[in-house]
C-alpha atoms as a PDB file:
ATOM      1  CA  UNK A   1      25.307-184.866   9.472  1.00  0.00           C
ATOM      2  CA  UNK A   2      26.329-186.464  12.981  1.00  0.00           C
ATOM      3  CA  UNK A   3      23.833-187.629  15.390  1.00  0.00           C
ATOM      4  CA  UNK A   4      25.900-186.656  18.363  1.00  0.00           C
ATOM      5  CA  UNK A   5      26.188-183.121  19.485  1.00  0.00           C
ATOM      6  CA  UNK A   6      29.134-181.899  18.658  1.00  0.00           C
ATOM      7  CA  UNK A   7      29.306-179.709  22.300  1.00  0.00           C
ATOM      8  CA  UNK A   8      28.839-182.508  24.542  1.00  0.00           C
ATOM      9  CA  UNK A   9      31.928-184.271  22.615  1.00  0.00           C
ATOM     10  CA  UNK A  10      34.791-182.600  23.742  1.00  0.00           C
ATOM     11  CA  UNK A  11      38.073-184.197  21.340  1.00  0.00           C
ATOM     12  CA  UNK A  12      35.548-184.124  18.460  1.00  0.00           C
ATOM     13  CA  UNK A  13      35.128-180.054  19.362  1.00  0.00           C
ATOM     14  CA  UNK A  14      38.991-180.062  19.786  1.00  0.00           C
ATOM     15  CA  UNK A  15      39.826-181.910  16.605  1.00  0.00           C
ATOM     16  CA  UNK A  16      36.996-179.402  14.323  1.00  0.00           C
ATOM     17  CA  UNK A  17      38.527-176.694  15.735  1.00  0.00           C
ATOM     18  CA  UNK A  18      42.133-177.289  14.863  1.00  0.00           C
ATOM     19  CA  UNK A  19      40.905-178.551  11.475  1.00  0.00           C
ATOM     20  CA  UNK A  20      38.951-174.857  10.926  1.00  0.00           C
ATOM     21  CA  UNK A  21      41.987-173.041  12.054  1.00  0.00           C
ATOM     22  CA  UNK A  22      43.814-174.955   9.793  1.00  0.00           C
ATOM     23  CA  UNK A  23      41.200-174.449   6.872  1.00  0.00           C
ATOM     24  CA  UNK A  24      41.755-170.918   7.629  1.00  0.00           C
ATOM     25  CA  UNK A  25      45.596-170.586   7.713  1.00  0.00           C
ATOM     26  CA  UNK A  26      45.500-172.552   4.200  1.00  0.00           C
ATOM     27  CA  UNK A  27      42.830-169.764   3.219  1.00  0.00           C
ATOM     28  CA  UNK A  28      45.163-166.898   4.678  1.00  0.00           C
ATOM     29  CA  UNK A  29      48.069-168.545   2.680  1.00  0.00           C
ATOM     30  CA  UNK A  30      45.905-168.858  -0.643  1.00  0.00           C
ATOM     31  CA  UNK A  31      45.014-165.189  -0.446  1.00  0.00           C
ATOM     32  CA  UNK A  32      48.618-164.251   0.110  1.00  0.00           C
ATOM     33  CA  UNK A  33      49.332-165.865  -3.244  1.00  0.00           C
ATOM     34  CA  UNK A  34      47.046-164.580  -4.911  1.00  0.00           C
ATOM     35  CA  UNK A  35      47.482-161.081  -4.374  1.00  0.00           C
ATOM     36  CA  UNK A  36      51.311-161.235  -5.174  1.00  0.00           C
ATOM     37  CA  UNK A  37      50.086-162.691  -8.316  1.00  0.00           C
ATOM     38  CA  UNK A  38      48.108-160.349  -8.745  1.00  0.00           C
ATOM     39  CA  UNK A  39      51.016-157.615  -8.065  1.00  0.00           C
ATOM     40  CA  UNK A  40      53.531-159.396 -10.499  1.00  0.00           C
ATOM     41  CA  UNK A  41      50.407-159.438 -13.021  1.00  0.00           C
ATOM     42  CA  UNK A  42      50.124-155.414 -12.361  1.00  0.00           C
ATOM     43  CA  UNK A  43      54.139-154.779 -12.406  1.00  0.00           C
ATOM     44  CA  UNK A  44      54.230-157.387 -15.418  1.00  0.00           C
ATOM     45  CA  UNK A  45      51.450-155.172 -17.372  1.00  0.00           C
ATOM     46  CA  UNK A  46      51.447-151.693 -16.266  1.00  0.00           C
ATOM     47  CA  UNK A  47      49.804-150.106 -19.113  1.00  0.00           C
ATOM     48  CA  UNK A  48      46.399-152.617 -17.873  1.00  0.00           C
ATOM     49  CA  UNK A  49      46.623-151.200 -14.055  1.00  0.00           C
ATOM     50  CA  UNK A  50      44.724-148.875 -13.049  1.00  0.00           C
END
């Protein structure tokens, strides 16, 4: 995708790696929401839980 390599290019290996640790705190917070959904889905329909 980009000609330059990304290791010898310091703020662009600084900026990708704040963006991925963003990437993966708005993952972390996605899977957070989905599993209390998925808990208010069990407590909202206990006779379909397991």
């Amino acid at each position: 995708m980009f000609s330059v390599d990304i290791n010898t290019c310091p703020p662009y290996n600084w900026a990708s790696g704040h963006f991925n640790a963003f990437l993966e705190s708005k993952l972390q917070g996605s899977k957070l929401i989905n599993r209390s959904l998925n808990a208010m889905r069990l407590y909202n329909h206990p006779a379909t839980s397991n």
